[in-house]
PDB file of N, CA and C in Angstrom:
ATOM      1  N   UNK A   1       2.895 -73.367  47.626  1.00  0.00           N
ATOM      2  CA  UNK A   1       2.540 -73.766  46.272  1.00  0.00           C
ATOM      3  C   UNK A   1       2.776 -72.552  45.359  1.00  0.00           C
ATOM      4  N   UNK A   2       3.201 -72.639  44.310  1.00  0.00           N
ATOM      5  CA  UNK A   2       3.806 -72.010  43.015  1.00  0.00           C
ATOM      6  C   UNK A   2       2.518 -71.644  42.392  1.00  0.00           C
ATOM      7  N   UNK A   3       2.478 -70.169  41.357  1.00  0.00           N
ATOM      8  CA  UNK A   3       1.395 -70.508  40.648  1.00  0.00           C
ATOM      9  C   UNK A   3       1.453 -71.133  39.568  1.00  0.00           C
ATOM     10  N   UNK A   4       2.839 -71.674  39.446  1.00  0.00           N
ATOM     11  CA  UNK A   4       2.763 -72.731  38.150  1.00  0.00           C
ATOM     12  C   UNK A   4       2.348 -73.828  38.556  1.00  0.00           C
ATOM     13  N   UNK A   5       2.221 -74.340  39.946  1.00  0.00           N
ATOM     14  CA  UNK A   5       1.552 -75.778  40.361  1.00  0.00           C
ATOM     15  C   UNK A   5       0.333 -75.583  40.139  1.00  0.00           C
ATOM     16  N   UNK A   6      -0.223 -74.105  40.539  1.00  0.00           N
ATOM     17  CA  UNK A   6      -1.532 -73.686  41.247  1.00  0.00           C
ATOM     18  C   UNK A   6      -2.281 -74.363  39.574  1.00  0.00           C
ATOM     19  N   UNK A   7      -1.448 -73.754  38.318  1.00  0.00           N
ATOM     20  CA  UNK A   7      -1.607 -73.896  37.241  1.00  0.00           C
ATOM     21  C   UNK A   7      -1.866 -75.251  36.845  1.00  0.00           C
ATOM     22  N   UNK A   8      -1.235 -75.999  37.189  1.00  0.00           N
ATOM     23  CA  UNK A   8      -1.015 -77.536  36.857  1.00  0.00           C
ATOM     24  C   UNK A   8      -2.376 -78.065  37.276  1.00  0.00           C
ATOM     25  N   UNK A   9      -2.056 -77.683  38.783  1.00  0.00           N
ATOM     26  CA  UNK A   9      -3.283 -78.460  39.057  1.00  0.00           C
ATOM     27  C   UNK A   9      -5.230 -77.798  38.769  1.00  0.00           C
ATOM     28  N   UNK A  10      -4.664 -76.795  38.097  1.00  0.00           N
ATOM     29  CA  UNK A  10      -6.270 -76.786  37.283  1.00  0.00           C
ATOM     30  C   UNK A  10      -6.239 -77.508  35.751  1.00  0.00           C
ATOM     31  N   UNK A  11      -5.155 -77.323  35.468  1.00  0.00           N
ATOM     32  CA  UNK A  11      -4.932 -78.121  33.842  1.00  0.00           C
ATOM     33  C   UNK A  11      -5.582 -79.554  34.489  1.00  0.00           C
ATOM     34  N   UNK A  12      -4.749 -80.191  35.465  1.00  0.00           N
ATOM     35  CA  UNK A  12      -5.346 -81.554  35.362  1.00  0.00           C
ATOM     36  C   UNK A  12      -6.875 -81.423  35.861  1.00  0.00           C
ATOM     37  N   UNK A  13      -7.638 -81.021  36.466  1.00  0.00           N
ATOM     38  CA  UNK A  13      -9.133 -80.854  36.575  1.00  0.00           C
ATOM     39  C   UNK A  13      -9.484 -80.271  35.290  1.00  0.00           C
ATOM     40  N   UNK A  14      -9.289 -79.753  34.676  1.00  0.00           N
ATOM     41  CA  UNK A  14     -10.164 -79.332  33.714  1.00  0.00           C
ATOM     42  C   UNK A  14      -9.885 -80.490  32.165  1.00  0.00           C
ATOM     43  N   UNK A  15      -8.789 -81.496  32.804  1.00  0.00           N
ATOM     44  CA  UNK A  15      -8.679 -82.695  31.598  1.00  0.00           C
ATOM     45  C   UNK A  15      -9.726 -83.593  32.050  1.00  0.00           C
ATOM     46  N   UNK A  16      -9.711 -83.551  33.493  1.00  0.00           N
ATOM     47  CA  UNK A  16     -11.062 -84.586  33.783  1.00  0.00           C
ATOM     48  C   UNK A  16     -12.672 -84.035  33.637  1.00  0.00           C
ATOM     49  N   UNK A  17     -12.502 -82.557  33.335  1.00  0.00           N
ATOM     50  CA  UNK A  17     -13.847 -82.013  33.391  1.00  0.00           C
ATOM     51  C   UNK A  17     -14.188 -82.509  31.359  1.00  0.00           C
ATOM     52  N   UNK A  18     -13.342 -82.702  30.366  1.00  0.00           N
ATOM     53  CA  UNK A  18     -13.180 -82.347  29.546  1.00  0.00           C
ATOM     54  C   UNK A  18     -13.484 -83.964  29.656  1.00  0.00           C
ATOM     55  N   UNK A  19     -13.089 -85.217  30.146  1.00  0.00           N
ATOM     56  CA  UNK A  19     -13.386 -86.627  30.151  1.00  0.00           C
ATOM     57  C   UNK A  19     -14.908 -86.627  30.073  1.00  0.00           C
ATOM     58  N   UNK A  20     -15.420 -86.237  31.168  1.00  0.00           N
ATOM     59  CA  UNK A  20     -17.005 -85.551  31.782  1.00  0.00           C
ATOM     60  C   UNK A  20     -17.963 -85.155  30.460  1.00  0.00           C
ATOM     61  N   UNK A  21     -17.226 -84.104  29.715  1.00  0.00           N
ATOM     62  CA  UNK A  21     -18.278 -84.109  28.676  1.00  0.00           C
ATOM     63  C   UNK A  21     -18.119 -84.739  27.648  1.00  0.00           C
ATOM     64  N   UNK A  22     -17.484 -85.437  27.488  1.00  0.00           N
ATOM     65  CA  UNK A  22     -17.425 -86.278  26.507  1.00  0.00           C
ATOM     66  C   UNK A  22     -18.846 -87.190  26.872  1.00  0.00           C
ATOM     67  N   UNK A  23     -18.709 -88.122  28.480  1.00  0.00           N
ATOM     68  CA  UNK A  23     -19.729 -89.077  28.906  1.00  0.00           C
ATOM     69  C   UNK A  23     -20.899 -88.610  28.943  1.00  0.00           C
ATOM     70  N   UNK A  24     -21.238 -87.089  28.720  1.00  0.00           N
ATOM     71  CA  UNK A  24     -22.157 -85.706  28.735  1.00  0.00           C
ATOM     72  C   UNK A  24     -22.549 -85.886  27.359  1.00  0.00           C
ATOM     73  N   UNK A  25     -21.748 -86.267  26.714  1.00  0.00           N
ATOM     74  CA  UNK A  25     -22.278 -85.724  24.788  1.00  0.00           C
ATOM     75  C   UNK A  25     -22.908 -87.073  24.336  1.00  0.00           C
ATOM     76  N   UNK A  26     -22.327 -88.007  24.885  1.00  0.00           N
ATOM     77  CA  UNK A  26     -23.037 -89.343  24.320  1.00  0.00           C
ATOM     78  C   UNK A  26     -24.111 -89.737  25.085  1.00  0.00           C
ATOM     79  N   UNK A  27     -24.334 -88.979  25.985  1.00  0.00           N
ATOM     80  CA  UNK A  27     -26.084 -89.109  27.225  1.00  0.00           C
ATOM     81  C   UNK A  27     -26.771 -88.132  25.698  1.00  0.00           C
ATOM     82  N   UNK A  28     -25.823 -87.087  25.651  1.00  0.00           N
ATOM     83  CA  UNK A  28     -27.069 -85.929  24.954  1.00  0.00           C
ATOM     84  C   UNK A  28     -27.151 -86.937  23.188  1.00  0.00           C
ATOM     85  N   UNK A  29     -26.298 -87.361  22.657  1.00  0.00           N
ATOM     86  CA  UNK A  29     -26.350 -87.941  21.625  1.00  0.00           C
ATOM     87  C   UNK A  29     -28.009 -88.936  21.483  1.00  0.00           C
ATOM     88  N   UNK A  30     -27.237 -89.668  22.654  1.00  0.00           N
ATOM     89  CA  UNK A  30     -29.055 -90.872  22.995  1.00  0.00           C
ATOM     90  C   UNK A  30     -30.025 -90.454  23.452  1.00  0.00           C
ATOM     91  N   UNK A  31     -30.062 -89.196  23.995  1.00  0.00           N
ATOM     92  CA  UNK A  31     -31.599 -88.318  24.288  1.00  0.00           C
ATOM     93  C   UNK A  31     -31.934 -87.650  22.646  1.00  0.00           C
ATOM     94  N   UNK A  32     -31.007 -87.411  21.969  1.00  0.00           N
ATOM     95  CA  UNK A  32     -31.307 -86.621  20.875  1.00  0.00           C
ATOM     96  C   UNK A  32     -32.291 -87.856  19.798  1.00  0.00           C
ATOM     97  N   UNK A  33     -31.914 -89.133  20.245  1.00  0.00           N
ATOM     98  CA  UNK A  33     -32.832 -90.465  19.073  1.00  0.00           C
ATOM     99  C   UNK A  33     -34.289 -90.345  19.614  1.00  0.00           C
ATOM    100  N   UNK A  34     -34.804 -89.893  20.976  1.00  0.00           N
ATOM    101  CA  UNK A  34     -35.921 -89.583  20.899  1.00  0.00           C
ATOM    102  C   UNK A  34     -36.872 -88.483  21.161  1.00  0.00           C
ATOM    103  N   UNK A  35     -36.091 -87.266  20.779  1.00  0.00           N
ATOM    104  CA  UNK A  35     -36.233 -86.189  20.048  1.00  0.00           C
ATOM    105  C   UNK A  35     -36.903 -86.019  18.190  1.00  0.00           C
ATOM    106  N   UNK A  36     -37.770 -85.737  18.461  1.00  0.00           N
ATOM    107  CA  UNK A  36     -38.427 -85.433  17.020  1.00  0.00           C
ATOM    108  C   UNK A  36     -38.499 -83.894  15.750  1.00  0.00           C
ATOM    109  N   UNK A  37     -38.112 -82.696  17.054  1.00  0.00           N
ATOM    110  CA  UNK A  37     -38.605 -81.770  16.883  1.00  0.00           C
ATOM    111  C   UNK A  37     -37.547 -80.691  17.244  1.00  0.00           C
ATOM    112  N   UNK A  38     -37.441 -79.706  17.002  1.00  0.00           N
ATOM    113  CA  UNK A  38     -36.680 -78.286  18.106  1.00  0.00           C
ATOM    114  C   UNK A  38     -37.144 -78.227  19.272  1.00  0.00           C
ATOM    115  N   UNK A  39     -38.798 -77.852  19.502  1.00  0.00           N
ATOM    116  CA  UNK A  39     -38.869 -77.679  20.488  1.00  0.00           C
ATOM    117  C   UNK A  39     -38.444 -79.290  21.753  1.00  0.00           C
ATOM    118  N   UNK A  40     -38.542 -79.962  21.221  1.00  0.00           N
ATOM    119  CA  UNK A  40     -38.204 -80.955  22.641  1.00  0.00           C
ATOM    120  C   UNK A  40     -36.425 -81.610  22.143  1.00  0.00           C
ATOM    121  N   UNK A  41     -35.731 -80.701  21.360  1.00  0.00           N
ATOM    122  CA  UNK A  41     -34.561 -80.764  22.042  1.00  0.00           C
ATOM    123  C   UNK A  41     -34.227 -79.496  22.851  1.00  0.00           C
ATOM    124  N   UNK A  42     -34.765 -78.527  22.301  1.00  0.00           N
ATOM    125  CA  UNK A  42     -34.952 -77.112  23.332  1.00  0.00           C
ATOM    126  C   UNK A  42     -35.259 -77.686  24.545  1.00  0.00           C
ATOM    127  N   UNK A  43     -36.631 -77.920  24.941  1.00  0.00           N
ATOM    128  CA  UNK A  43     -37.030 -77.989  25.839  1.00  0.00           C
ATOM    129  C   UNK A  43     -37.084 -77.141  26.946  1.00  0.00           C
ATOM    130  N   UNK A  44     -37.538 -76.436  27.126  1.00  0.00           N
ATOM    131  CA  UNK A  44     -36.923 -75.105  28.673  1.00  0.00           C
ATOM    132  C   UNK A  44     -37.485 -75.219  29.730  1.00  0.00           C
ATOM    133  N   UNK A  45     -38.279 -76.141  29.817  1.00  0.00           N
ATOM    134  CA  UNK A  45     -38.809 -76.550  31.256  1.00  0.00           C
ATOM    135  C   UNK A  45     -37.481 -77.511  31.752  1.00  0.00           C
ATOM    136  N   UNK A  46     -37.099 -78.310  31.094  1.00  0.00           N
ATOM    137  CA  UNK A  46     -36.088 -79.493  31.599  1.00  0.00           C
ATOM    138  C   UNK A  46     -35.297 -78.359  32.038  1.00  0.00           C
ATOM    139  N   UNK A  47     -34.599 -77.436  30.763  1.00  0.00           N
ATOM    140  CA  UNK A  47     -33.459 -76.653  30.791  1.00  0.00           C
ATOM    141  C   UNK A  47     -33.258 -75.817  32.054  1.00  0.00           C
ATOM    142  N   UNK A  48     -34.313 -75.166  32.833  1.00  0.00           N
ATOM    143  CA  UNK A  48     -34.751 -74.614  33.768  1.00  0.00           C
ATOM    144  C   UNK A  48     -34.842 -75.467  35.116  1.00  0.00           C
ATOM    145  N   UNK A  49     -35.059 -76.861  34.822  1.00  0.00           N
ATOM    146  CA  UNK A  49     -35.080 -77.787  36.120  1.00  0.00           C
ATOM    147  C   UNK A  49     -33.571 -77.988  36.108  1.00  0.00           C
ATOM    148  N   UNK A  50     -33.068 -78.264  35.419  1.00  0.00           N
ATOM    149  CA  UNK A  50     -31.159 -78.878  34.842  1.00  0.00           C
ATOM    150  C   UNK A  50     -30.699 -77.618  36.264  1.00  0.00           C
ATOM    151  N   UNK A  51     -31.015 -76.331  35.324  1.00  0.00           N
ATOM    152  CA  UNK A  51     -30.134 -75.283  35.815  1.00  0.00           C
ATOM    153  C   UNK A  51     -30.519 -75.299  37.557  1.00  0.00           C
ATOM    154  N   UNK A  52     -31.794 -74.785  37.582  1.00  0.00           N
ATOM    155  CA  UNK A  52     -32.406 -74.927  39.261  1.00  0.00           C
ATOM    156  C   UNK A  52     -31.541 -75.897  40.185  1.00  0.00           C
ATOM    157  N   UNK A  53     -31.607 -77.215  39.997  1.00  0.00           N
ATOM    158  CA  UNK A  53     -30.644 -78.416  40.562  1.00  0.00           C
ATOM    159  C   UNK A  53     -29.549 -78.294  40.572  1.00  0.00           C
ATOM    160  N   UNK A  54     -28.907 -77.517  39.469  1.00  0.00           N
ATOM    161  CA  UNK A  54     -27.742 -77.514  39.752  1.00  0.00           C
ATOM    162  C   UNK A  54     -26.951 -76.136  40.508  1.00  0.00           C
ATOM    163  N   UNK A  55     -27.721 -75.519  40.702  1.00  0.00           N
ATOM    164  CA  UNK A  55     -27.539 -73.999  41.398  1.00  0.00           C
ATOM    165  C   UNK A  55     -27.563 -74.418  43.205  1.00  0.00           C
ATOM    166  N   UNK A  56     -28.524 -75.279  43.183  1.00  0.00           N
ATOM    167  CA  UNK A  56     -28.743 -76.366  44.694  1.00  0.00           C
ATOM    168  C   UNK A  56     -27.700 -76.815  44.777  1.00  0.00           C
ATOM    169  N   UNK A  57     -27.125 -77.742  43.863  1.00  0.00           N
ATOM    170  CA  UNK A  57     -25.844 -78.331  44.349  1.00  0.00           C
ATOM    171  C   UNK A  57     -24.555 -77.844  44.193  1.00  0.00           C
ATOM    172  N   UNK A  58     -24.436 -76.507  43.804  1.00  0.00           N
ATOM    173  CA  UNK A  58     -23.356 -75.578  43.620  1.00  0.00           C
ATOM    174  C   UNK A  58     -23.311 -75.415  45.432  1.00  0.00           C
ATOM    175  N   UNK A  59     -24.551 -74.862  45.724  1.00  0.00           N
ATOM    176  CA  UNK A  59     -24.677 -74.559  47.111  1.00  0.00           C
ATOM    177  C   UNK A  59     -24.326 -75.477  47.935  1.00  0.00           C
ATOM    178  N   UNK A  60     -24.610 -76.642  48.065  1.00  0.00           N
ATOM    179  CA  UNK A  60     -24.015 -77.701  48.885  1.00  0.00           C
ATOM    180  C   UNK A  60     -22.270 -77.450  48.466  1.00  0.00           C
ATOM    181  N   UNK A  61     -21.692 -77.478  47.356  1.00  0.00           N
ATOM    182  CA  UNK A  61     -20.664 -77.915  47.160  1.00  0.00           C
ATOM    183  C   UNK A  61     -19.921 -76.672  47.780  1.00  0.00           C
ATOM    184  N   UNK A  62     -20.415 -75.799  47.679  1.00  0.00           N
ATOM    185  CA  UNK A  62     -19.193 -74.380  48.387  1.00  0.00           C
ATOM    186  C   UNK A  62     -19.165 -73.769  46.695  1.00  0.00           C
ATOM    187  N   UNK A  63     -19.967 -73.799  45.802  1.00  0.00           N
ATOM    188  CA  UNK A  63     -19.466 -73.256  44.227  1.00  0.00           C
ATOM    189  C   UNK A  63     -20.451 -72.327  44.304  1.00  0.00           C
ATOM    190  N   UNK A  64     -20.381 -71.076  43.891  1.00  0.00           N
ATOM    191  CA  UNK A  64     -21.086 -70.139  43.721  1.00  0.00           C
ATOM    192  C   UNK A  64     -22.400 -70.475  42.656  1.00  0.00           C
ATOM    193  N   UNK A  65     -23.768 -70.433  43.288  1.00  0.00           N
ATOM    194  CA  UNK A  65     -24.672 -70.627  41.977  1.00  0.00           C
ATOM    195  C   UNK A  65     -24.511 -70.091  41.013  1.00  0.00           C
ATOM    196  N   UNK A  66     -23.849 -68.958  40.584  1.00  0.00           N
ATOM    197  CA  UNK A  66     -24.166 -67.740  39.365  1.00  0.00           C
ATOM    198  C   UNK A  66     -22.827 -68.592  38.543  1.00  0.00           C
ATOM    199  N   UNK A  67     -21.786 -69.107  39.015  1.00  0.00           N
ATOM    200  CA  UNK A  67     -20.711 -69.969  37.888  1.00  0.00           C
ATOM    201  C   UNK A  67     -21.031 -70.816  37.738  1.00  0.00           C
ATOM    202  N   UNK A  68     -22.051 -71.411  38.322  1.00  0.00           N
ATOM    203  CA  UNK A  68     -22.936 -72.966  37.987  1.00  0.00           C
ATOM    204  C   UNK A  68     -23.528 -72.385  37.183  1.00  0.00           C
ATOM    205  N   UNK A  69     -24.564 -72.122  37.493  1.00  0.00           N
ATOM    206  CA  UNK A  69     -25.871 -71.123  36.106  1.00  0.00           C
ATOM    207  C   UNK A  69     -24.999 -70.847  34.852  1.00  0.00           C
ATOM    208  N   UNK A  70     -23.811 -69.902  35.031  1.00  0.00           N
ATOM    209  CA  UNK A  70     -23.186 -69.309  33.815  1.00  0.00           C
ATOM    210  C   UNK A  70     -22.949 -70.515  32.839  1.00  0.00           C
ATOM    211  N   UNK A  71     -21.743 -71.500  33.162  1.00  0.00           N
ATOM    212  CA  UNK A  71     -21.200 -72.401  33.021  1.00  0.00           C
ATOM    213  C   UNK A  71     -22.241 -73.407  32.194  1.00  0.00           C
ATOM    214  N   UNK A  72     -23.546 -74.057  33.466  1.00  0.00           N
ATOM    215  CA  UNK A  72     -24.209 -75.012  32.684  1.00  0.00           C
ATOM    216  C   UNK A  72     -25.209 -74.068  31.733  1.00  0.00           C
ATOM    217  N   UNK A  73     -25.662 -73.405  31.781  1.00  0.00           N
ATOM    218  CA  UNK A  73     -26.243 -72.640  30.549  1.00  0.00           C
ATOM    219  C   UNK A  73     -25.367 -72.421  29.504  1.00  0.00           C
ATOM    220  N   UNK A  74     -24.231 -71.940  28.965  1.00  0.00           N
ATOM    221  CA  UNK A  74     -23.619 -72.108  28.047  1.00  0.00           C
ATOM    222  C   UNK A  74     -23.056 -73.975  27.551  1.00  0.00           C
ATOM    223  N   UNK A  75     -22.804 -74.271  28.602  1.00  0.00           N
ATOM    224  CA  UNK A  75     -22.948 -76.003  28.005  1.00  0.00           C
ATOM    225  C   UNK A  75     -23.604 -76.271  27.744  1.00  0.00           C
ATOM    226  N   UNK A  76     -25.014 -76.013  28.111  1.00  0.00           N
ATOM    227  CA  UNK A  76     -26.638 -76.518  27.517  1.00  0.00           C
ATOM    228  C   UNK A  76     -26.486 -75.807  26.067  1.00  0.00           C
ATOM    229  N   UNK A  77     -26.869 -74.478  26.288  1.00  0.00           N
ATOM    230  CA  UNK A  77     -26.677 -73.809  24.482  1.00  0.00           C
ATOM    231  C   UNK A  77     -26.177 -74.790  23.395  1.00  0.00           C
ATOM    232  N   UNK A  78     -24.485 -75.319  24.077  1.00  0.00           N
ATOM    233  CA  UNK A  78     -23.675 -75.994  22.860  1.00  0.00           C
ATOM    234  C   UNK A  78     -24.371 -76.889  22.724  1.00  0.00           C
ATOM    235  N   UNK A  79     -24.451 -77.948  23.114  1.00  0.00           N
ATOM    236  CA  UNK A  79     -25.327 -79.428  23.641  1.00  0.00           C
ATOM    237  C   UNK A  79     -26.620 -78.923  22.973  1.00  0.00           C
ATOM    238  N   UNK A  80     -27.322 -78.246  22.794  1.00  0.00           N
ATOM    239  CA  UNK A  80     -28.504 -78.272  22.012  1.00  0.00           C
ATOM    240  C   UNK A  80     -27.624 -77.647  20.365  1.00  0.00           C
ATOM    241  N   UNK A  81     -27.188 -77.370  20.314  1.00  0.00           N
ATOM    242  CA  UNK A  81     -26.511 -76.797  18.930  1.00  0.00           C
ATOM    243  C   UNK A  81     -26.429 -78.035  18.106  1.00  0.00           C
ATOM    244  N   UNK A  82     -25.926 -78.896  19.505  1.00  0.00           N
ATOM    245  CA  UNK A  82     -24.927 -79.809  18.514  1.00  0.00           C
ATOM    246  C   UNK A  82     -26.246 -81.275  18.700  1.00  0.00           C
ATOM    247  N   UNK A  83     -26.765 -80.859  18.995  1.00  0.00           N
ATOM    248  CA  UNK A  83     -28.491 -82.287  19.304  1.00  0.00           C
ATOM    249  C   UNK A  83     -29.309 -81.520  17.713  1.00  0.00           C
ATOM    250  N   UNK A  84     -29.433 -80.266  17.458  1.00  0.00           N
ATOM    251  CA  UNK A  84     -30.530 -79.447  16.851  1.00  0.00           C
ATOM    252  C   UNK A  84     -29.342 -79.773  15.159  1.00  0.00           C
ATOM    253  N   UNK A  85     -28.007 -79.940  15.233  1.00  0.00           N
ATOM    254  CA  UNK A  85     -27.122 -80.238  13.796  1.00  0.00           C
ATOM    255  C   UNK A  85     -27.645 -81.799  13.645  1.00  0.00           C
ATOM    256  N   UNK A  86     -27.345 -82.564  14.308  1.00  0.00           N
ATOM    257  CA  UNK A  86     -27.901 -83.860  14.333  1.00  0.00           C
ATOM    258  C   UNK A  86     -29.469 -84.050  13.657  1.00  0.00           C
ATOM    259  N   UNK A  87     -30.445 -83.726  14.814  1.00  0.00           N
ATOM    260  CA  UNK A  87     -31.839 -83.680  14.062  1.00  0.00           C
ATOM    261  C   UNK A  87     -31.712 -83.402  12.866  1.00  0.00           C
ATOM    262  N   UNK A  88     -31.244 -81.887  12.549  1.00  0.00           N
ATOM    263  CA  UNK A  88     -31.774 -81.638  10.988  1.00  0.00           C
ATOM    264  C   UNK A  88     -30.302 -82.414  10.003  1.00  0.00           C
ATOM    265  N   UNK A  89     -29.609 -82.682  10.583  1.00  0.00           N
ATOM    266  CA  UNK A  89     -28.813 -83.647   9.475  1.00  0.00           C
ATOM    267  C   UNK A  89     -29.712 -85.314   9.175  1.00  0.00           C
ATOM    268  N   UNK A  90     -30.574 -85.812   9.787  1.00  0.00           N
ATOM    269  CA  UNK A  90     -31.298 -86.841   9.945  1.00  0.00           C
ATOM    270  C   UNK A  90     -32.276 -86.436   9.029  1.00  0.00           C
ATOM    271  N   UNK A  91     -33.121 -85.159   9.138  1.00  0.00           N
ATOM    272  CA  UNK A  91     -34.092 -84.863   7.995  1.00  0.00           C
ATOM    273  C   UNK A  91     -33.750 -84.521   6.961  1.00  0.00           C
ATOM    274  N   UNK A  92     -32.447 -84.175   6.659  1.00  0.00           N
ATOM    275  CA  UNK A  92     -32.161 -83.637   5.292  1.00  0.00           C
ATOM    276  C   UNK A  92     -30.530 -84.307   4.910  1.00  0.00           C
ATOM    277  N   UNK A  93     -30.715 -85.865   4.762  1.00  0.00           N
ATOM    278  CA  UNK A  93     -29.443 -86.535   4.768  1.00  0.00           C
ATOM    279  C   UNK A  93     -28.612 -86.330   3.250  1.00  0.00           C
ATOM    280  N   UNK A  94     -27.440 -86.696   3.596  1.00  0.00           N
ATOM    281  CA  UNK A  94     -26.515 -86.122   2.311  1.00  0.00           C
ATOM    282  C   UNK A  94     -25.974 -85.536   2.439  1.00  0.00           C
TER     283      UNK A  94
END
C-alpha cells in the first residue's frame, strides 16, 4: 500500500466520521430544547461520565484513551459553544 492510498483511505473515514457529527449535532441540538441555563448545557458531571466511557471503550477498541479524551473533549467544548450560541440566541432573539 502507497501512502497515497494510506491517504485515501483516511480521507474516506474521516468523511464518515464527519457524517457522525452531523447525527452528533442534531442529538446535541434536541438536548439543547431542554436546557434552560449554562450550567446544564455545561454540565461536567455528564461531561466527565461522556469522557470516562469513552476512554473504556477506546480500550476495548485498541484506541489509545488519551486520543479519545483529547478528541472527545475538544468535540464536547465545540458542541457546548454551539448549544450555549443557541440558548442565548433564544433569550435575546433578533
Amino acid at each position: 500500500m502507497s501512502l497515497d492510498e494510506v491517504r485515501a483511505a483516511i480521507d474516506r473515514i474521516d468523511d464518515q466520521i464527519v457524517v457522525l457529527l452531523a447525527q452528533r449535532q442534531e442529538q446535541v441540538r434536541a438536548a439543547a430544547a431542554f436546557k434552560s441555563d449554562d450550567a446544564a448545557v455545561r454540565a461536567p458531571a455528564r461531561r466527565a461520565a461522556v469522557i470516562a466511557r469513552l476512554r473504556q471503550r477506546a480500550e476495548e477498541e485498541g484506541v489509545h484513551p488519551d486520543v479519545v479524551a483529547a478528541t472527545y473533549t475538544a468535540m464536547i467544548d465545540a458542541f457546548i459553544a454551539l448549544e450555549l450560541g443557541v440558548l442565548h440566541a433564544h433569550e435575546h432573539p433578533g
